[in-house]
PDB file of N, CA and C in Angstrom:
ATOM      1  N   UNK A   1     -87.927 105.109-134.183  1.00  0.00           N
ATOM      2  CA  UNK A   1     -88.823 106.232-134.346  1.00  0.00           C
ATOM      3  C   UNK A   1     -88.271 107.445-133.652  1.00  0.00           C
ATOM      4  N   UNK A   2     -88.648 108.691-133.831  1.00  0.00           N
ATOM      5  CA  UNK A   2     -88.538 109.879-133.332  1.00  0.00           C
ATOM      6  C   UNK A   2     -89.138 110.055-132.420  1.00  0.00           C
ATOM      7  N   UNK A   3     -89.008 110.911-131.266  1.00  0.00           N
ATOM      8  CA  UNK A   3     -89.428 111.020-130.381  1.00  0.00           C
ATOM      9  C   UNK A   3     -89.931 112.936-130.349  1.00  0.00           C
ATOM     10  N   UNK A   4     -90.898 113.520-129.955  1.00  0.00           N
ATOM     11  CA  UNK A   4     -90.230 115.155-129.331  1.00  0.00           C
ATOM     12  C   UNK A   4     -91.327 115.546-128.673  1.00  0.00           C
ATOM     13  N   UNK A   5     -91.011 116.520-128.524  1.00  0.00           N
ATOM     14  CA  UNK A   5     -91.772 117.317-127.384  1.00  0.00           C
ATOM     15  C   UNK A   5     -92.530 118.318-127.713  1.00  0.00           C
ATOM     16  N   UNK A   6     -93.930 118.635-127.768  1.00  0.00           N
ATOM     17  CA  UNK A   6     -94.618 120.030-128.094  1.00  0.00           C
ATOM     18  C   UNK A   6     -95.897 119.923-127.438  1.00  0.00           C
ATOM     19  N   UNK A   7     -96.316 121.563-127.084  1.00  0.00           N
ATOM     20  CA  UNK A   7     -97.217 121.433-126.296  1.00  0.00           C
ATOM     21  C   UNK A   7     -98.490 121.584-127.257  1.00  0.00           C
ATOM     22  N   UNK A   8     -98.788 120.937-128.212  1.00  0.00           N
ATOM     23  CA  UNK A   8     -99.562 120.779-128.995  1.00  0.00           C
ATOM     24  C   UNK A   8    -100.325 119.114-129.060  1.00  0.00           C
ATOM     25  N   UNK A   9    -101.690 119.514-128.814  1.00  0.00           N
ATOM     26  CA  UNK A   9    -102.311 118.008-128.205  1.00  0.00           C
ATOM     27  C   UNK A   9    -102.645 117.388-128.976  1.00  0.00           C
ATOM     28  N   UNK A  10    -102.581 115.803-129.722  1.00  0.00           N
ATOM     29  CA  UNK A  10    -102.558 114.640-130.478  1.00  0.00           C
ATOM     30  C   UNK A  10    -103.521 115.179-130.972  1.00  0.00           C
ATOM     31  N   UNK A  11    -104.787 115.626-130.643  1.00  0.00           N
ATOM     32  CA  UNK A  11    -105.953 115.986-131.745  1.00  0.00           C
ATOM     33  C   UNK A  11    -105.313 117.178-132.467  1.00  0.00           C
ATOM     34  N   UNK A  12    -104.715 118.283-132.097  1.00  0.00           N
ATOM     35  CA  UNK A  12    -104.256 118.854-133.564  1.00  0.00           C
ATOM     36  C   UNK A  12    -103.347 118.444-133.623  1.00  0.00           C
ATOM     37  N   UNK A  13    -102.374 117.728-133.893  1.00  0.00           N
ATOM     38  CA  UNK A  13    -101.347 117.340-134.421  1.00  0.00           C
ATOM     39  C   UNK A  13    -101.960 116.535-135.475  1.00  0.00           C
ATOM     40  N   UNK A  14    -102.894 115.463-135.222  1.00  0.00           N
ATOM     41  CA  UNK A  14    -103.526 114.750-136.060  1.00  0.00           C
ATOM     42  C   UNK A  14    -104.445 115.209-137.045  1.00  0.00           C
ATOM     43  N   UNK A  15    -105.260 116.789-136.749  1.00  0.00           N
ATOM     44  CA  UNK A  15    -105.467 117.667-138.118  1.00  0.00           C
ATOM     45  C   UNK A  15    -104.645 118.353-138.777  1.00  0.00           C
ATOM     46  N   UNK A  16    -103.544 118.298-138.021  1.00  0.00           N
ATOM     47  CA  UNK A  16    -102.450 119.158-139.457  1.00  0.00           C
ATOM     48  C   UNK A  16    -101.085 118.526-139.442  1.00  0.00           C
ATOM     49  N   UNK A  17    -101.408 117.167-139.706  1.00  0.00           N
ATOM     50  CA  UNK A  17    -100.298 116.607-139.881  1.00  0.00           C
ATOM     51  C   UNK A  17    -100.906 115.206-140.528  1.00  0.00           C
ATOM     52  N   UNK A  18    -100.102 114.177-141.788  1.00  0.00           N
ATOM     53  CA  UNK A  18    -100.804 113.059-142.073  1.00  0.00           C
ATOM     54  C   UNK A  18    -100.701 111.981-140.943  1.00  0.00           C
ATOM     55  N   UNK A  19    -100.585 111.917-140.427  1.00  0.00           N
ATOM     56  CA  UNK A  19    -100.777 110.879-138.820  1.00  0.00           C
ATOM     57  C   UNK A  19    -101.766 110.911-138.593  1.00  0.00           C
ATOM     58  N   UNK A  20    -101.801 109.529-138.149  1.00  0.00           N
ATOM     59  CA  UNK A  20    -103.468 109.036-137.706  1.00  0.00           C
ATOM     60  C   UNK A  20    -103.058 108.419-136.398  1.00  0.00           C
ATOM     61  N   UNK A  21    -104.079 108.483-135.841  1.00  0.00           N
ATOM     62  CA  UNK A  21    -104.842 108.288-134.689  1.00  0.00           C
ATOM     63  C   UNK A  21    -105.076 106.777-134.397  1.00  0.00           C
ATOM     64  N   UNK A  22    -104.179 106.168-133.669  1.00  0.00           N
ATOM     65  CA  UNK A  22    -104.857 104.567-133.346  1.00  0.00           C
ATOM     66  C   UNK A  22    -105.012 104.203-131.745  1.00  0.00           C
ATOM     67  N   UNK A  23    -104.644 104.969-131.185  1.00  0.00           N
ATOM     68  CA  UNK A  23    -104.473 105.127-129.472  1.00  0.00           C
ATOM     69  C   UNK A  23    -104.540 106.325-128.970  1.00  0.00           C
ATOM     70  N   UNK A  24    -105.713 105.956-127.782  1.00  0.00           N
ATOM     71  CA  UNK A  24    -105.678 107.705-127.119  1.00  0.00           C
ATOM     72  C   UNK A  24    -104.168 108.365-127.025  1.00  0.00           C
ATOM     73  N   UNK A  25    -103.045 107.901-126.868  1.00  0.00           N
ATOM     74  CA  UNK A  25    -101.805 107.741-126.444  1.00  0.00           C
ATOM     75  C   UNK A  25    -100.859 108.158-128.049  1.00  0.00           C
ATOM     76  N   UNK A  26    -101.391 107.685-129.046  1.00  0.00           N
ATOM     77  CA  UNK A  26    -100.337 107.636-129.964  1.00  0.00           C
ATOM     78  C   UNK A  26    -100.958 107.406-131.587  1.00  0.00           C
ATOM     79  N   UNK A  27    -100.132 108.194-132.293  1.00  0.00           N
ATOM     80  CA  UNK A  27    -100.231 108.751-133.590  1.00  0.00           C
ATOM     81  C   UNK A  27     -99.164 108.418-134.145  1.00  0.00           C
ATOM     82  N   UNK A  28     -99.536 107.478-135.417  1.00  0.00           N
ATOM     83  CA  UNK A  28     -98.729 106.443-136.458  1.00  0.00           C
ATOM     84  C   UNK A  28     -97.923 107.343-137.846  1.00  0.00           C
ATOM     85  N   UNK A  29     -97.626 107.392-138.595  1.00  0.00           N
ATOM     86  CA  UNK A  29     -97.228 107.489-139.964  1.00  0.00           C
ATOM     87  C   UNK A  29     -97.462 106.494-140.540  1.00  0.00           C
ATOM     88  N   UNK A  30     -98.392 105.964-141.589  1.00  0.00           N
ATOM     89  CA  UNK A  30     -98.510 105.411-142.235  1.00  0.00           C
ATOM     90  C   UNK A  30     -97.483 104.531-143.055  1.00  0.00           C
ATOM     91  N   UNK A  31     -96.685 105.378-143.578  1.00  0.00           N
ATOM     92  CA  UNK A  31     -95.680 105.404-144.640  1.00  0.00           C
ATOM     93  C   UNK A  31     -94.936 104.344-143.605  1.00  0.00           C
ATOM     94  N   UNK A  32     -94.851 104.249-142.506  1.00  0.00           N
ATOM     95  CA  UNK A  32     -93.690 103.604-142.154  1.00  0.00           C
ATOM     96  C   UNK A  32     -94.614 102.155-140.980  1.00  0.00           C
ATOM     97  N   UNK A  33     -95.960 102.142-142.056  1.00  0.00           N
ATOM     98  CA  UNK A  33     -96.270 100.761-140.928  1.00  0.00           C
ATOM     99  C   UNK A  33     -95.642  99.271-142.033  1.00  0.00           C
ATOM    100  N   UNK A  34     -95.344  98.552-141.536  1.00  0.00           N
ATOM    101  CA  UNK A  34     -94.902  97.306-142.190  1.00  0.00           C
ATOM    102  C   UNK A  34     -95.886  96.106-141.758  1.00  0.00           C
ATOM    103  N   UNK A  35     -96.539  95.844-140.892  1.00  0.00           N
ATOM    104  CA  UNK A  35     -97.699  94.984-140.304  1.00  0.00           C
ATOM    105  C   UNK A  35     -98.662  94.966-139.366  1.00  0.00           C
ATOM    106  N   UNK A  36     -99.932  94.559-139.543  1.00  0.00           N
ATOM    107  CA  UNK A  36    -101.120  94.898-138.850  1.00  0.00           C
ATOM    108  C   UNK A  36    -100.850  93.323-137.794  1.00  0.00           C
ATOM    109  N   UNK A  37    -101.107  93.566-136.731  1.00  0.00           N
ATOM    110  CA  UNK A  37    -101.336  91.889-136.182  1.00  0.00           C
ATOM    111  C   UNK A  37    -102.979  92.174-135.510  1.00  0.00           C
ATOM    112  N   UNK A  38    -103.607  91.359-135.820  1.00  0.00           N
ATOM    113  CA  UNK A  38    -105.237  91.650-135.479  1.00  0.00           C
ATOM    114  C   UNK A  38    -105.284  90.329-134.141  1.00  0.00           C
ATOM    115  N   UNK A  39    -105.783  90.746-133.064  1.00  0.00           N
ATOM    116  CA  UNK A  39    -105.982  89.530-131.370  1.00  0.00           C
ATOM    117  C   UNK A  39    -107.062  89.250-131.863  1.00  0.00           C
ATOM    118  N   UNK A  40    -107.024  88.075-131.109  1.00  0.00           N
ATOM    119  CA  UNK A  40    -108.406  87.532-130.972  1.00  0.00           C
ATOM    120  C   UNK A  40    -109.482  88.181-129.804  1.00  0.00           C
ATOM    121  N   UNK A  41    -108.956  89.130-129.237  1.00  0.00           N
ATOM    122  CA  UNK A  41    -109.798  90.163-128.434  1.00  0.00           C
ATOM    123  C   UNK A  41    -110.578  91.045-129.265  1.00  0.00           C
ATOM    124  N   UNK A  42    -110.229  91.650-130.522  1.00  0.00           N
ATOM    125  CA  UNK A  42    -110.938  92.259-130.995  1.00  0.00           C
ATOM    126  C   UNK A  42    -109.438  93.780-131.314  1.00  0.00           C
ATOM    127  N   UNK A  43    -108.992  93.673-130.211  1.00  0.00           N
ATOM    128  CA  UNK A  43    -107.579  94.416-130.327  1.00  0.00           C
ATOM    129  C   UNK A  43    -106.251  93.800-131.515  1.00  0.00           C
ATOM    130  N   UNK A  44    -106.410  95.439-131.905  1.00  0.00           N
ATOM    131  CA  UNK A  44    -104.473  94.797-132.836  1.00  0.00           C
ATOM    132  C   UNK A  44    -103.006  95.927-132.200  1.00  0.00           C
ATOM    133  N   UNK A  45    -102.608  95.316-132.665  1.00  0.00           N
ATOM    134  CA  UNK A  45    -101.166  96.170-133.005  1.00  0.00           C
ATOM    135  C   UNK A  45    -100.220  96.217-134.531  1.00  0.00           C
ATOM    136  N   UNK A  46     -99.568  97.455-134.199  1.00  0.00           N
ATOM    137  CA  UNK A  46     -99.272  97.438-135.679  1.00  0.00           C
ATOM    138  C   UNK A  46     -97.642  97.434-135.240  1.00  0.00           C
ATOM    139  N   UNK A  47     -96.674  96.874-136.283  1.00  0.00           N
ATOM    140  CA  UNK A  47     -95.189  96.888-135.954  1.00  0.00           C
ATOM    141  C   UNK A  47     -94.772  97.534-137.603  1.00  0.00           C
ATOM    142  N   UNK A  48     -94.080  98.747-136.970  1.00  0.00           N
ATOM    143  CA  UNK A  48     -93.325  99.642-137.758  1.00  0.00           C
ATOM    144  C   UNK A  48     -91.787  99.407-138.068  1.00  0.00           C
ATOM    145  N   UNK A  49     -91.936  99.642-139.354  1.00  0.00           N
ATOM    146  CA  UNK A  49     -90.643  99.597-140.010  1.00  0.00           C
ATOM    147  C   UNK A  49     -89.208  99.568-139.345  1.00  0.00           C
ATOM    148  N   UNK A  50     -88.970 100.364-137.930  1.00  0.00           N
ATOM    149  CA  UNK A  50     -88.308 100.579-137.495  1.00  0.00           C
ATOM    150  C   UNK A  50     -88.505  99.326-136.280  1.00  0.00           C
ATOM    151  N   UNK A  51     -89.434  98.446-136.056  1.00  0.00           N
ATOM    152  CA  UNK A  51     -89.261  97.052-135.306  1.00  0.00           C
ATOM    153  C   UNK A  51     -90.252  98.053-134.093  1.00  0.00           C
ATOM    154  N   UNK A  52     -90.927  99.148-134.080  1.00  0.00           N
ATOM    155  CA  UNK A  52     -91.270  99.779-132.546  1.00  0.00           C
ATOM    156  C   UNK A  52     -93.031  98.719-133.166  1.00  0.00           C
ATOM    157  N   UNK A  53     -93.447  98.806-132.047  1.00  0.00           N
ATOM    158  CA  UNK A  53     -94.802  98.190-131.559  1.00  0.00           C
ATOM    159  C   UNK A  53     -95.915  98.774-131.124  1.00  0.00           C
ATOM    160  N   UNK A  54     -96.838  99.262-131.565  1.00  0.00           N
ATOM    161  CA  UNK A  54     -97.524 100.588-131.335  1.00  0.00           C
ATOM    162  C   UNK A  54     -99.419  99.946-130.984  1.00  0.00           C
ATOM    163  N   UNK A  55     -99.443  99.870-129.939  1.00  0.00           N
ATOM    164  CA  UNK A  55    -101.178  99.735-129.886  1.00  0.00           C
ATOM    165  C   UNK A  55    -102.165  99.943-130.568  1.00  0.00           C
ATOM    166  N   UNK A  56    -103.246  99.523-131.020  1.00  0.00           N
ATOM    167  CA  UNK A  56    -104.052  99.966-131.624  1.00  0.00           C
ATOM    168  C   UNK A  56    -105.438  99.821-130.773  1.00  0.00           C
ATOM    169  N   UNK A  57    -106.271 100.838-130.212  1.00  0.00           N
ATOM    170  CA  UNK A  57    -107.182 100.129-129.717  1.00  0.00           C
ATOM    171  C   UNK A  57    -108.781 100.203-130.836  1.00  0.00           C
ATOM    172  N   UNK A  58    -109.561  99.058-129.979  1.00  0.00           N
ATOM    173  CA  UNK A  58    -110.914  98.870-130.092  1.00  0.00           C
ATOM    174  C   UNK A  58    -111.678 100.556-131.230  1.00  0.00           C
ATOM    175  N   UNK A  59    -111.449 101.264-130.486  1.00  0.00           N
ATOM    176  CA  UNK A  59    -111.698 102.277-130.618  1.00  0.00           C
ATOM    177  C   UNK A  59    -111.378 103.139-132.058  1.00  0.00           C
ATOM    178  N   UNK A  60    -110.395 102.582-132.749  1.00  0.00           N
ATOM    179  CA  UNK A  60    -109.598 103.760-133.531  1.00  0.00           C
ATOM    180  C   UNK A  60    -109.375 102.816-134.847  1.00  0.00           C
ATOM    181  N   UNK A  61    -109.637 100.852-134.153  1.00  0.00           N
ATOM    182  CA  UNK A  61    -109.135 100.075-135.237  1.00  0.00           C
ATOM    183  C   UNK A  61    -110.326 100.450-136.599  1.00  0.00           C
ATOM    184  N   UNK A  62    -111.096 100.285-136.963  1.00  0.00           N
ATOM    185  CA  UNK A  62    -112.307 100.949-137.651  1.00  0.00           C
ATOM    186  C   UNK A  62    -111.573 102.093-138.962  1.00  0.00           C
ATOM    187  N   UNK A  63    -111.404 103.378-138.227  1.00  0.00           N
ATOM    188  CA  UNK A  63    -110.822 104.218-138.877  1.00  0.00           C
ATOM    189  C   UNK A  63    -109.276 103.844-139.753  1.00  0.00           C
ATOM    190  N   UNK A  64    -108.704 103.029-138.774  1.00  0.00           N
ATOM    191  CA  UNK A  64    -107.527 102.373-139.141  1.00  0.00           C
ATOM    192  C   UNK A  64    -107.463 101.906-140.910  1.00  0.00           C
ATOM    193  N   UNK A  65    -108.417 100.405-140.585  1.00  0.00           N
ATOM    194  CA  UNK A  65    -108.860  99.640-141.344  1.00  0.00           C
ATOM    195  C   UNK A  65    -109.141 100.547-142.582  1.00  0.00           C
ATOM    196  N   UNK A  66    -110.001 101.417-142.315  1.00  0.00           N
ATOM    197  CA  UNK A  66    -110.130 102.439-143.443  1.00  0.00           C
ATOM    198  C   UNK A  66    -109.335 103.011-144.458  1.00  0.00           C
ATOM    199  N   UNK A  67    -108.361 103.679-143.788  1.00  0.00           N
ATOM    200  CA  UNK A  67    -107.538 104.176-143.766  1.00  0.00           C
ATOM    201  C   UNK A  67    -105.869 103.608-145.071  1.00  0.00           C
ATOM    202  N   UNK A  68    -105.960 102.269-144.533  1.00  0.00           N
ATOM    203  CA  UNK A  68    -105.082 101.139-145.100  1.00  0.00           C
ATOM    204  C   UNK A  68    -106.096 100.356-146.165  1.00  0.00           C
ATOM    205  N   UNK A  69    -107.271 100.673-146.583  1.00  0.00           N
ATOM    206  CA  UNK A  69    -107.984  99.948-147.473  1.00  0.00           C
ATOM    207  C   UNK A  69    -108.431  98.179-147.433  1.00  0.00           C
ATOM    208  N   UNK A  70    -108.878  98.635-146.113  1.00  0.00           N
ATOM    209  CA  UNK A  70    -109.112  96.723-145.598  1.00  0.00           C
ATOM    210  C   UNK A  70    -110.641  96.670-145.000  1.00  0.00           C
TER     211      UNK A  70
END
């Protein structure tokens, strides 16, 4: 994945950009998720195309789910 730097905060980045929101912390591309893993906590994670591992919390899985048509 890419990495960068802007002083522009995850909530607008996430209105003007297609990235979504799955962690207070971090904003996905869709296009490049390859698998959902759902815990038995109630928590998932999703692993991207590129093998990175990205949190999903409690919080955001909902919209997620939505989102991916599940």
């Amino acid at each position: 994945g890419k990495e960068g730097f802007t002083e522009l905060t995850l909530r607008t980045l996430e209105s003007r950009t297609p990235l979504l929101r799955c962690h207070r912390q971090y904003l996905v591309n869709l296009a490049h998720l390859q698998e959902i893993r759902l815990e038995d906590n109630g928590q998932a994670e999703l692993i991207l195309r590129n093998g990175l591992t990205v949190p999903v919390s409690r919080r955001y899985l909902k919209s997620l789910k939505e989102a991916i048509g599940l």
